[in-house]
C-alpha atoms as a PDB file:
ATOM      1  CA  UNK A   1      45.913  -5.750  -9.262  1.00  0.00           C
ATOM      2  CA  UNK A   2      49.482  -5.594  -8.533  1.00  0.00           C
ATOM      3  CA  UNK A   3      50.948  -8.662  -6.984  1.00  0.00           C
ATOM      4  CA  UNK A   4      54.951  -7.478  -5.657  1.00  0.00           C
ATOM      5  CA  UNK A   5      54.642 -10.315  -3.335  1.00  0.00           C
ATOM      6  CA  UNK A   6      56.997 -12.484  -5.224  1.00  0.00           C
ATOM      7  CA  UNK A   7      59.505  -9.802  -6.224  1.00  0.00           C
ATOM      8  CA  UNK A   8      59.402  -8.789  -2.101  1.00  0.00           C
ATOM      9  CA  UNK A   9      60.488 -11.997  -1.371  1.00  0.00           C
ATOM     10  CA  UNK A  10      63.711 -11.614  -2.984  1.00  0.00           C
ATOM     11  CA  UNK A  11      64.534  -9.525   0.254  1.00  0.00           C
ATOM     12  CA  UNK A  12      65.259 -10.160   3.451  1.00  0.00           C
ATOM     13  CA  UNK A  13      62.587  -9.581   6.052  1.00  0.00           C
ATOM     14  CA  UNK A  14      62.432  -6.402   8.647  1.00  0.00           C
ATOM     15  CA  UNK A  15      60.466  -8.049  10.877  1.00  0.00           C
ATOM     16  CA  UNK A  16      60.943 -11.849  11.945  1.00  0.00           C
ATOM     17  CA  UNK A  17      58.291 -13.296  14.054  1.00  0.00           C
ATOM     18  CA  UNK A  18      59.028 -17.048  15.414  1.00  0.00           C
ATOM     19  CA  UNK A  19      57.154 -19.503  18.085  1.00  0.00           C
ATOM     20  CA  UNK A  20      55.721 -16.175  19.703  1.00  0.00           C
ATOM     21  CA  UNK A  21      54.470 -17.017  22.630  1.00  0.00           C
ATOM     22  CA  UNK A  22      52.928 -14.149  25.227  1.00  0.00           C
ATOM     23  CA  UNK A  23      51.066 -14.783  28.581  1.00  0.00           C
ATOM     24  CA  UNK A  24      50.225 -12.073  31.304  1.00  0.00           C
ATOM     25  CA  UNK A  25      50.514 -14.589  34.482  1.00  0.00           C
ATOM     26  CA  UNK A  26      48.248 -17.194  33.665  1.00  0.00           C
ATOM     27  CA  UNK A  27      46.394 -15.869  30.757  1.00  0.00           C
ATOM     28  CA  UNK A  28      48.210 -16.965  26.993  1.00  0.00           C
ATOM     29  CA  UNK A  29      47.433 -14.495  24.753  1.00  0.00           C
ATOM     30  CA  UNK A  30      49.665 -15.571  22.110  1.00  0.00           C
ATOM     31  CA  UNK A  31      50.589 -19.060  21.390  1.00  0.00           C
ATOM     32  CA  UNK A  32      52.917 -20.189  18.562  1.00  0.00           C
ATOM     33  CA  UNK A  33      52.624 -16.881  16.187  1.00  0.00           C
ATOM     34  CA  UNK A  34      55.026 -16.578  13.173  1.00  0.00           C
ATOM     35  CA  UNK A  35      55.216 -13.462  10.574  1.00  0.00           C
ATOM     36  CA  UNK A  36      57.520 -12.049   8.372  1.00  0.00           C
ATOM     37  CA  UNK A  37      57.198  -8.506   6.945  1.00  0.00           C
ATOM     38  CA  UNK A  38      58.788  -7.672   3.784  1.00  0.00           C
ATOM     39  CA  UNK A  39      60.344  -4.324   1.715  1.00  0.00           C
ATOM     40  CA  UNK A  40      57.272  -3.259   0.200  1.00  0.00           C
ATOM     41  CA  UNK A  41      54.185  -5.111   1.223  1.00  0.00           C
ATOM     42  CA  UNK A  42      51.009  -4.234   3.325  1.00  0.00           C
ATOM     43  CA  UNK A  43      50.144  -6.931   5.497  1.00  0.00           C
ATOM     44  CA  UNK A  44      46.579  -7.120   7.004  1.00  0.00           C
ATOM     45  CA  UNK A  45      46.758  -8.237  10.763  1.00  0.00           C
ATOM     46  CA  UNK A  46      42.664  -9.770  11.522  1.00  0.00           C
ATOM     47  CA  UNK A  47      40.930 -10.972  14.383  1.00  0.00           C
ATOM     48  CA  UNK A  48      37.941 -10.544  16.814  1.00  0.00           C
ATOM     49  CA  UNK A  49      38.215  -8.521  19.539  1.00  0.00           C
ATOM     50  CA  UNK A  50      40.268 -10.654  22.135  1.00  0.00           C
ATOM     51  CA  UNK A  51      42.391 -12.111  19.469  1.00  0.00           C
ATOM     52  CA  UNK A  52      45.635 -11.045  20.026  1.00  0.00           C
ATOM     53  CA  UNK A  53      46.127  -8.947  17.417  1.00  0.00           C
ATOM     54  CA  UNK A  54      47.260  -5.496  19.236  1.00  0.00           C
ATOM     55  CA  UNK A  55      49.471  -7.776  21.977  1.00  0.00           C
ATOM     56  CA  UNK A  56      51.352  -9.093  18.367  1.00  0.00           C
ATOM     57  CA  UNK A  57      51.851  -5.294  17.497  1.00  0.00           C
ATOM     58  CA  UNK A  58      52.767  -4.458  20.934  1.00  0.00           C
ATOM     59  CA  UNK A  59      55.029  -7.444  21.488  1.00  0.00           C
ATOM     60  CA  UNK A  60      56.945  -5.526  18.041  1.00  0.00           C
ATOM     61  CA  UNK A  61      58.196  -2.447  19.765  1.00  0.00           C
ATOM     62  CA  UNK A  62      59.102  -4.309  23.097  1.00  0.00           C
ATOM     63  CA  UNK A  63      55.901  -3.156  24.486  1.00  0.00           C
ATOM     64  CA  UNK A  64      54.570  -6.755  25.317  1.00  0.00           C
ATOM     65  CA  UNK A  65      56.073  -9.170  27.551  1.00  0.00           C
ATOM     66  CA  UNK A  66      57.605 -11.956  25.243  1.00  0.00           C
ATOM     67  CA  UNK A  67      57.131 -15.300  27.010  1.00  0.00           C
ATOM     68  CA  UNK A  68      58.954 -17.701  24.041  1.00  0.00           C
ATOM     69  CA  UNK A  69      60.061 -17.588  20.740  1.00  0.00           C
ATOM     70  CA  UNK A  70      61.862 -14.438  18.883  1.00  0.00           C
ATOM     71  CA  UNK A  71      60.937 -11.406  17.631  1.00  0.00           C
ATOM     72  CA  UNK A  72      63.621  -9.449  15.193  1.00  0.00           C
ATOM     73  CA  UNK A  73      62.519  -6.261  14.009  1.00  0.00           C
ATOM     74  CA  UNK A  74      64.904  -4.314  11.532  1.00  0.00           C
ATOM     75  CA  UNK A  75      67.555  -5.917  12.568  1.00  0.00           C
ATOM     76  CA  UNK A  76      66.654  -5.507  16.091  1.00  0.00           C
ATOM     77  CA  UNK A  77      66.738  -8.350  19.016  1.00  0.00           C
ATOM     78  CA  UNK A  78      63.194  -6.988  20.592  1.00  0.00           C
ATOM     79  CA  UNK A  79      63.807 -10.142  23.401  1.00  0.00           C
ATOM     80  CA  UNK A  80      67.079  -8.444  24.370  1.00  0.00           C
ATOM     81  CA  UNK A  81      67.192  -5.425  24.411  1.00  0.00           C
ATOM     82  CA  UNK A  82      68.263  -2.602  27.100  1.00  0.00           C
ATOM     83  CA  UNK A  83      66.399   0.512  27.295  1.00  0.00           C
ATOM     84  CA  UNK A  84      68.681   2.770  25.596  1.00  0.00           C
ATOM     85  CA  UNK A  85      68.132   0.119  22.595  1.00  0.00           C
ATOM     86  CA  UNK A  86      64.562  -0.169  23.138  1.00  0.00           C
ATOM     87  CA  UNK A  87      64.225   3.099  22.060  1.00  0.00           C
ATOM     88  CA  UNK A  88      66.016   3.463  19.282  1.00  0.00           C
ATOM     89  CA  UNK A  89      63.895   0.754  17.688  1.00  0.00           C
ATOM     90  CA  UNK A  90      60.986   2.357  18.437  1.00  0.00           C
ATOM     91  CA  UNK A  91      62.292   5.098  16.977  1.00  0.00           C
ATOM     92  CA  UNK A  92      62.678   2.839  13.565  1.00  0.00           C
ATOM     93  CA  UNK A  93      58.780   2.151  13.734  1.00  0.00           C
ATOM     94  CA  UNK A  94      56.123   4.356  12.975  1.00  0.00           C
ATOM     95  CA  UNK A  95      53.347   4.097  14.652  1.00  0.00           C
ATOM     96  CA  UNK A  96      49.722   5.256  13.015  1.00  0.00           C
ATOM     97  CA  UNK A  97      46.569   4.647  15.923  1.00  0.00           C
ATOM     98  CA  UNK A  98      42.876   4.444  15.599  1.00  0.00           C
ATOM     99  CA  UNK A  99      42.600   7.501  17.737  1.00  0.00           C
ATOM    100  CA  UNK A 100      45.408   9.656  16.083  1.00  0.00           C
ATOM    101  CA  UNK A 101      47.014  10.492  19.247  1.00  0.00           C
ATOM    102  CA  UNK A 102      47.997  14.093  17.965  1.00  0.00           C
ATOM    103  CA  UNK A 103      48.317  16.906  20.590  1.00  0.00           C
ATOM    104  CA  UNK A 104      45.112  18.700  19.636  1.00  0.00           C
ATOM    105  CA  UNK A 105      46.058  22.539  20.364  1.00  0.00           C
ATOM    106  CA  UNK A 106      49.048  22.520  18.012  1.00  0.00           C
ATOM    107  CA  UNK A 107      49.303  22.730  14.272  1.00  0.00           C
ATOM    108  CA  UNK A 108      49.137  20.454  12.091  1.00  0.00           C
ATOM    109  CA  UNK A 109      52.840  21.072  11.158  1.00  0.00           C
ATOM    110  CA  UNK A 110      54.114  21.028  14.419  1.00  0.00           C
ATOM    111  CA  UNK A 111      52.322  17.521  15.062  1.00  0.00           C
ATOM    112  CA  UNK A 112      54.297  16.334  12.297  1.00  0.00           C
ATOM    113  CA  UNK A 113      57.675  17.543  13.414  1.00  0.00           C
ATOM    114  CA  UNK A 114      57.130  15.828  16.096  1.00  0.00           C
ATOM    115  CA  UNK A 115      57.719  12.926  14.700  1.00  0.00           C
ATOM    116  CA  UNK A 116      61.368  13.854  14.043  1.00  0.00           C
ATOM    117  CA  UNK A 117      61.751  13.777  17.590  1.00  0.00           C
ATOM    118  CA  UNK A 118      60.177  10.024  17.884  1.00  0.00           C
ATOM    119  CA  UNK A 119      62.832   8.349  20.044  1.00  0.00           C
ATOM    120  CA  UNK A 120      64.782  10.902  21.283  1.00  0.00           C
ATOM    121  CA  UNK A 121      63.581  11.619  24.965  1.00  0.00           C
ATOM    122  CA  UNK A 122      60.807  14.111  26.366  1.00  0.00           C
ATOM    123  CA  UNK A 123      59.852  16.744  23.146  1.00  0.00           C
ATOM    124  CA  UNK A 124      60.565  20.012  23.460  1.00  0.00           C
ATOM    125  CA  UNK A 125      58.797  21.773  21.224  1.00  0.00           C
ATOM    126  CA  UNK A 126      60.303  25.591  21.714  1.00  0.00           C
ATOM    127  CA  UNK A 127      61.954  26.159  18.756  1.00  0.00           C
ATOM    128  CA  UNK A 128      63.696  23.151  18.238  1.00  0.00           C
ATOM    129  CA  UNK A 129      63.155  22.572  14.494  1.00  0.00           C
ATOM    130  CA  UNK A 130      65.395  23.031  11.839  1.00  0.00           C
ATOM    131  CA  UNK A 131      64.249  24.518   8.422  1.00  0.00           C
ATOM    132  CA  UNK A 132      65.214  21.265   7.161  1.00  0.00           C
ATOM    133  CA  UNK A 133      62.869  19.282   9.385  1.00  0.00           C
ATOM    134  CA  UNK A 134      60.234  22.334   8.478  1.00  0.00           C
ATOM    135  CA  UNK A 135      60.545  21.185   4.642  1.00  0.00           C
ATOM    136  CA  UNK A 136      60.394  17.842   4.983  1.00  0.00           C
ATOM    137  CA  UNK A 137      57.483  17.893   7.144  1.00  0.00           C
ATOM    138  CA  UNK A 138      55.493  20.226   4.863  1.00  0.00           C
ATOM    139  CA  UNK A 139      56.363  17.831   1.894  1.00  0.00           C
ATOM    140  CA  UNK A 140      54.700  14.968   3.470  1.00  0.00           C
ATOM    141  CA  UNK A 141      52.146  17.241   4.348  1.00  0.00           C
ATOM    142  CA  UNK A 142      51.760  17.539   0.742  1.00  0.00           C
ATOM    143  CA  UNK A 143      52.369  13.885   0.022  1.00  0.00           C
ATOM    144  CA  UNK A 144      49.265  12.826   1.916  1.00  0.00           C
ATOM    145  CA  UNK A 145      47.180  15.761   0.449  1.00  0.00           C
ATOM    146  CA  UNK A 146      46.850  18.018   3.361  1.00  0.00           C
ATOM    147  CA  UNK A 147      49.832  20.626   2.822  1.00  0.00           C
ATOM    148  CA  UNK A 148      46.814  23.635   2.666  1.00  0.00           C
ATOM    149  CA  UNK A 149      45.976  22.638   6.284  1.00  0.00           C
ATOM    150  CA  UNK A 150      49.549  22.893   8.205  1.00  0.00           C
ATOM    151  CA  UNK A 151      48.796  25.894   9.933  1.00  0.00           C
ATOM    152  CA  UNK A 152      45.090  25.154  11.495  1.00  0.00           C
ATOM    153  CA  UNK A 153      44.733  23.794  14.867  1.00  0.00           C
ATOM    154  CA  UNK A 154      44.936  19.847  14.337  1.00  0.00           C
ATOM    155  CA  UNK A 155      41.523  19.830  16.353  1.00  0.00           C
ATOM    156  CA  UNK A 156      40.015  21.683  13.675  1.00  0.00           C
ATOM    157  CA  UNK A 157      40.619  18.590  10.959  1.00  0.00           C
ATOM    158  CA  UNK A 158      38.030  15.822  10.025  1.00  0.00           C
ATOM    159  CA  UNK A 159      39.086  12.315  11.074  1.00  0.00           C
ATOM    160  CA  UNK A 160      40.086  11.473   7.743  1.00  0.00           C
ATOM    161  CA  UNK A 161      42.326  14.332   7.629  1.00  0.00           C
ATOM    162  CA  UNK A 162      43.670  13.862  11.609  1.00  0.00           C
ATOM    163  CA  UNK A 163      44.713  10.004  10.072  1.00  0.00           C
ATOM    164  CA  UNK A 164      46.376  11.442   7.292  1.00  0.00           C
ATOM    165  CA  UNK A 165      48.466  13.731   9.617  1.00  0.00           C
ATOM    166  CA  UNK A 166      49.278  10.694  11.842  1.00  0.00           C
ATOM    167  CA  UNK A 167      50.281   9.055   8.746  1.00  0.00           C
ATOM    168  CA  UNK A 168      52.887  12.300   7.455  1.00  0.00           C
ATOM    169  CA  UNK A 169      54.175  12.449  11.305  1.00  0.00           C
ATOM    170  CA  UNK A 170      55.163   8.619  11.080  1.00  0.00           C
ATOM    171  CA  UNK A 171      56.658   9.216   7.723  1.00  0.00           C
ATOM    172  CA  UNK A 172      58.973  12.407   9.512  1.00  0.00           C
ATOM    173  CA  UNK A 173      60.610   9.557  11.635  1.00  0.00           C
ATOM    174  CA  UNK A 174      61.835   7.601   8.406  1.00  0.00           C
ATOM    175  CA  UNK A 175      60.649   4.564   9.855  1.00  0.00           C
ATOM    176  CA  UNK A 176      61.833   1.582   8.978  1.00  0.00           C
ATOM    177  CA  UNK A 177      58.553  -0.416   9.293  1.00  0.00           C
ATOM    178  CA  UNK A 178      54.901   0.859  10.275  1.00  0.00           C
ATOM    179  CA  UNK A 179      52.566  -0.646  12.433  1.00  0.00           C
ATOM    180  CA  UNK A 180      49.000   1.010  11.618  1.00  0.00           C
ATOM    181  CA  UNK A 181      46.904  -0.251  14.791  1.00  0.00           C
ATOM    182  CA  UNK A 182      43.136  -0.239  13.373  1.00  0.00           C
ATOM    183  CA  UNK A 183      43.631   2.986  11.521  1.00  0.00           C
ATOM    184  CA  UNK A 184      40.614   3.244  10.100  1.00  0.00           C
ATOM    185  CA  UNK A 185      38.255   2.123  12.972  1.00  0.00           C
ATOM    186  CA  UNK A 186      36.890   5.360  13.707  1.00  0.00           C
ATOM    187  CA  UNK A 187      36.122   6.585   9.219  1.00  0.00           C
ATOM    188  CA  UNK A 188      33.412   6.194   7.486  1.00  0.00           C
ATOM    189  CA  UNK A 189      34.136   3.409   4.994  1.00  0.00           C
ATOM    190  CA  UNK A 190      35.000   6.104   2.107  1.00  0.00           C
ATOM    191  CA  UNK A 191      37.552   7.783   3.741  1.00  0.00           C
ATOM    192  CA  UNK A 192      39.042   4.531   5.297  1.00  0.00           C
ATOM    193  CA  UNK A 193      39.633   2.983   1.391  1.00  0.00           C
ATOM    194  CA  UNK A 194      41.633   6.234   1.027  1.00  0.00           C
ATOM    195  CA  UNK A 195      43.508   6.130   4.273  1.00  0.00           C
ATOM    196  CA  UNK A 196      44.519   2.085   3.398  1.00  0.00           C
ATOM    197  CA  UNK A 197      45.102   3.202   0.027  1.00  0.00           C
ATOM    198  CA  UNK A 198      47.612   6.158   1.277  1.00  0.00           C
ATOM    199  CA  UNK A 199      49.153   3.336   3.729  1.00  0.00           C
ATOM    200  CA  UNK A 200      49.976   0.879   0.839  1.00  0.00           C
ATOM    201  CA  UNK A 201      50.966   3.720  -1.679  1.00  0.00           C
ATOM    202  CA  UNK A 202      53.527   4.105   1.104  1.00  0.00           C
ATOM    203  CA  UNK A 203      54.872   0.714   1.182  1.00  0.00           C
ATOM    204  CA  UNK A 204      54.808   0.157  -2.307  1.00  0.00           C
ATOM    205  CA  UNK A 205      56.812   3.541  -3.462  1.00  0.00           C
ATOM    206  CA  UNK A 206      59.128   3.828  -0.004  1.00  0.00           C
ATOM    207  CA  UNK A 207      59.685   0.179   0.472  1.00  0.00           C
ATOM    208  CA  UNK A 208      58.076   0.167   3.874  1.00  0.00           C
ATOM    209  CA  UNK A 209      56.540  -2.778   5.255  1.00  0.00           C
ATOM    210  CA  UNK A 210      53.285  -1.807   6.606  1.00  0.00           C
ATOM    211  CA  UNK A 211      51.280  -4.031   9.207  1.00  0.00           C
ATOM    212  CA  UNK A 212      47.757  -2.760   9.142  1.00  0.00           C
ATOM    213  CA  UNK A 213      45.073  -4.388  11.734  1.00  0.00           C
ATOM    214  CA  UNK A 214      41.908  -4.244  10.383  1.00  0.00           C
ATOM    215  CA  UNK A 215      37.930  -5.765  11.464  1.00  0.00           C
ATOM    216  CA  UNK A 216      36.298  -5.091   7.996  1.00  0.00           C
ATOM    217  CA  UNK A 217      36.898  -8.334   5.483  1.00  0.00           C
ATOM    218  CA  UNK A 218      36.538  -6.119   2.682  1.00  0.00           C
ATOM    219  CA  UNK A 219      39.031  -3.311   3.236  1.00  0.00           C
ATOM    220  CA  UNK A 220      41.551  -6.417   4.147  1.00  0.00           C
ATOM    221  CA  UNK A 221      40.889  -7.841   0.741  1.00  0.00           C
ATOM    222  CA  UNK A 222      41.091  -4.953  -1.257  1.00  0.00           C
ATOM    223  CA  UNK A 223      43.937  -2.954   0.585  1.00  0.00           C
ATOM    224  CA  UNK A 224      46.675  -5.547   1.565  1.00  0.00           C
ATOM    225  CA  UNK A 225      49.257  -7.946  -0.484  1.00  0.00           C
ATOM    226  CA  UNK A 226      49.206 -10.718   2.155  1.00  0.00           C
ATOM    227  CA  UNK A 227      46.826 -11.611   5.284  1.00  0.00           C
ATOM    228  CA  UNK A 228      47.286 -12.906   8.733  1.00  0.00           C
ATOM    229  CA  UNK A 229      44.496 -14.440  10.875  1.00  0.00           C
ATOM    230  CA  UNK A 230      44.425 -14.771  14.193  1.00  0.00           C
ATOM    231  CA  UNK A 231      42.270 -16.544  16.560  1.00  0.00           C
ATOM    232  CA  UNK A 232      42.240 -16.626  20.270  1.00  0.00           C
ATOM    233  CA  UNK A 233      45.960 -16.138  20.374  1.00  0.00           C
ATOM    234  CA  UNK A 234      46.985 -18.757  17.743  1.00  0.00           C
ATOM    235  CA  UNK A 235      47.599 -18.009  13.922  1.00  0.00           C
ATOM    236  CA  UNK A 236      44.548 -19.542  12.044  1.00  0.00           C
ATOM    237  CA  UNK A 237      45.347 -17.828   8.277  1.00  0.00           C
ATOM    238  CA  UNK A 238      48.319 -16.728   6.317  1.00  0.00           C
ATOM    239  CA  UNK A 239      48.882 -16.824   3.006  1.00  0.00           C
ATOM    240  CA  UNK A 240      48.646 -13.942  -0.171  1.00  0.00           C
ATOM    241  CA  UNK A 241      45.197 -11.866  -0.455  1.00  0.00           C
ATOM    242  CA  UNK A 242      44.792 -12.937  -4.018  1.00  0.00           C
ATOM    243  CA  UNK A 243      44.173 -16.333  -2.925  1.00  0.00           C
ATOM    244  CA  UNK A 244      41.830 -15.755   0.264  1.00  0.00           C
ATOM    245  CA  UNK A 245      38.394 -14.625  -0.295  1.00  0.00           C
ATOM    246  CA  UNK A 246      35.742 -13.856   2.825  1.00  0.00           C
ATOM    247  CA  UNK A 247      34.898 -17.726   3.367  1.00  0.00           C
ATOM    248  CA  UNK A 248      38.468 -18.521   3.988  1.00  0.00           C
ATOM    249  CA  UNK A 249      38.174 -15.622   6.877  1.00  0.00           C
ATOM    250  CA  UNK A 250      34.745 -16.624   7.995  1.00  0.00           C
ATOM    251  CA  UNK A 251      36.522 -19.228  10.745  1.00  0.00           C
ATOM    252  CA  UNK A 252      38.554 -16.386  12.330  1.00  0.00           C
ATOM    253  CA  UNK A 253      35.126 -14.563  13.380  1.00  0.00           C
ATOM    254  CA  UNK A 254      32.983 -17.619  14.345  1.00  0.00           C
ATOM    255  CA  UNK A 255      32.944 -17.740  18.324  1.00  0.00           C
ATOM    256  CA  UNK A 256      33.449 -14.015  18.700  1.00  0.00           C
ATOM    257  CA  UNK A 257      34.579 -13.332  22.535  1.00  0.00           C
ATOM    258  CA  UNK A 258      34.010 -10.506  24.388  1.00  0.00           C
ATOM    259  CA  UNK A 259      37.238 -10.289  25.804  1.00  0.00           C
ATOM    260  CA  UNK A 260      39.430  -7.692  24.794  1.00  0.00           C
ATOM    261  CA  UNK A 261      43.295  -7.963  24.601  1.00  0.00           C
ATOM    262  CA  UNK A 262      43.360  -4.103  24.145  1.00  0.00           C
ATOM    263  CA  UNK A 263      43.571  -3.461  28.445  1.00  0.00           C
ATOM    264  CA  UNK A 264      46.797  -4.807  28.939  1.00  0.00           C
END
C-alpha cells in the first residue's frame, strides 16, 4: 500500500482548519475542530449521524456559519469573504453528493459541462459550450469509464455510473480541492470500493486533496491515506490510516445519537 503521506507533507496545505468552532443559536455543533488537507491525499471524514461531519464540509465552502477559529481553503479566507469571493471559491471546490444531484432529463455530457459553469451565475445551457469544454468533458467521461454513455439520458444510468458522472462534472471545474459528501451511501459495497478507488486515483495522479465522509469502517481503511474522527462536534481521531485499525474507531460510534446535523 502506498503511503504519499510523508512526501505530501512537503507541501503546503489547501485547506487549513483551526479552533473551528460552529453553533446554530444555542446548539454547538462544532467545538475546537482542526484539519489540514494536503496535494495528493484522500482524507476520510467519520462520524455518527449527528456528528458534525457535513456542518465541517459545509463550514468549507462558506456554507456554515463559522462561530470561532479559521478556516483557509486554497488560499481562501472562508471567515471573510464577500459574496462575489464566496463564489469564486466555491467555484475552486468540487463538490461530489450522496444523491448525485445531476439534472436527470439531460445527457450525461451536458451534466458534465455543467460543471464548467460551477461558479459563474445561473447556467444557461443553450448552446453555451465551446468544443473545447465538449473535449474535455468527454475525456473525463472517459477517465472515469463512462465515455460510451455521454449521450443517454443521465436518468437512464445505474447509481454507480450517476456517481461516476458527478465525479467527471467536478473534475470539468478543475477544482482545487473536492469535498465527496458520503458518496457512496446509496452503492452497493462493490461499486462503492470502485467509486473511493476512482476518488483517490484522482488525488493521487491530479494532486487533489480529496475529503471523503464515509459511515463504513472498512471502506475508510482501505480507501483513504489519513482519517479524521469526529464525535458530537469535537475531533476524537486523527492520525494516518496505516496506523488506525477498527478498535481505534470503535469510540467514535459508541453512544450513537439520533440527531442529525444534516437539516441545517
Amino acid at each position: 500500500m502506498r503511503t504519499p503521506t510523508a512526501e505530501v507533507r512537503q507541501a503546503l496545505p489547501l485547506v487549513t482548519v483551526r479552533g473551528l468552532k460552529v453553533a446554530y443559536d444555542a446548539t454547538t455543533v462544532l467545538d475546537g475542530v482542526d484539519l489540514d488537507l494536503f496535494p495528493g491525499e484522500m482524507v476520510a471524514l467519520l462520524g455518527a449521524s449527528g456528528s458534525g461531519k457535513s456542518t465541517l464540509m459545509r463550514s468549507l465552502t462558506g456554507f456554515a456559519p463559522v462561530s470561532a477559529g479559521s478556516v483557509r481553503v486554497a488560499g481562501h479566507d472562508v471567515t471573510n469573504l464577500a459574496r462575489g469571493e464566496l463564489r469564486t471559491l466555491r467555484s475552486e471546490v468540487g463538490q461530489v453528493f450522496q444523491q448525485f444531484n445531476l439534472i436527470p432529463r439531460l445527457s450525461v455530457l451536458t451534466n458534465v459541462l455543467t460543471g464548467a459553469l460551477h461558479g459563474a451565475g445561473p447556467i444557461n445551457l443553450a448552446g453555451g459550450f465551446s468544443s473545447a469544454h465538449r473535449r474535455r468533458a468527454l475525456e473525463l467521461l472517459d477517465r472515469v469509464g463512462i465515455a460510451h454513455k455521454a449521450s443517454a439520458p443521465a436518468r437512464s444510468l445505474s447509481g454507480g455510473q450517476q456517481q461516476r458522472v458527478a465525479i467527471a462534472r467536478a473534475l470539468m471545474q478543475r477544482p482545487a480541492v473536492i469535498l465527496a459528501d458520503e458518496p457512496v451511501a446509496s452503492l452497493d459495497p462493490k461499486l462503492a470500493d470502485s467509486v473511493l478507488g476512482l476518488l483517490r486515483e484522482i488525488a493521487t495522479q491530479d494532486g487533489i486533496p480529496v475529503l471523503v465522509s464515509l459511515h463504513v469502517l472498512p471502506l475508510a481503511l482501505a480507501h483513504s491515506d489519513r482519517i479524521v474522527g469526529l464525535r458530537h462536534g469535537e475531533m476524537l481521531v486523527s492520525g494516518v490510516t496505516s496506523q488506525l485499525d477498527a478498535a481505534a474507531l470503535e469510540p467514535l460510534y459508541d453512544d450513537e445519537e439520533h440527531r442529525d446535523d444534516d437539516h441545517h
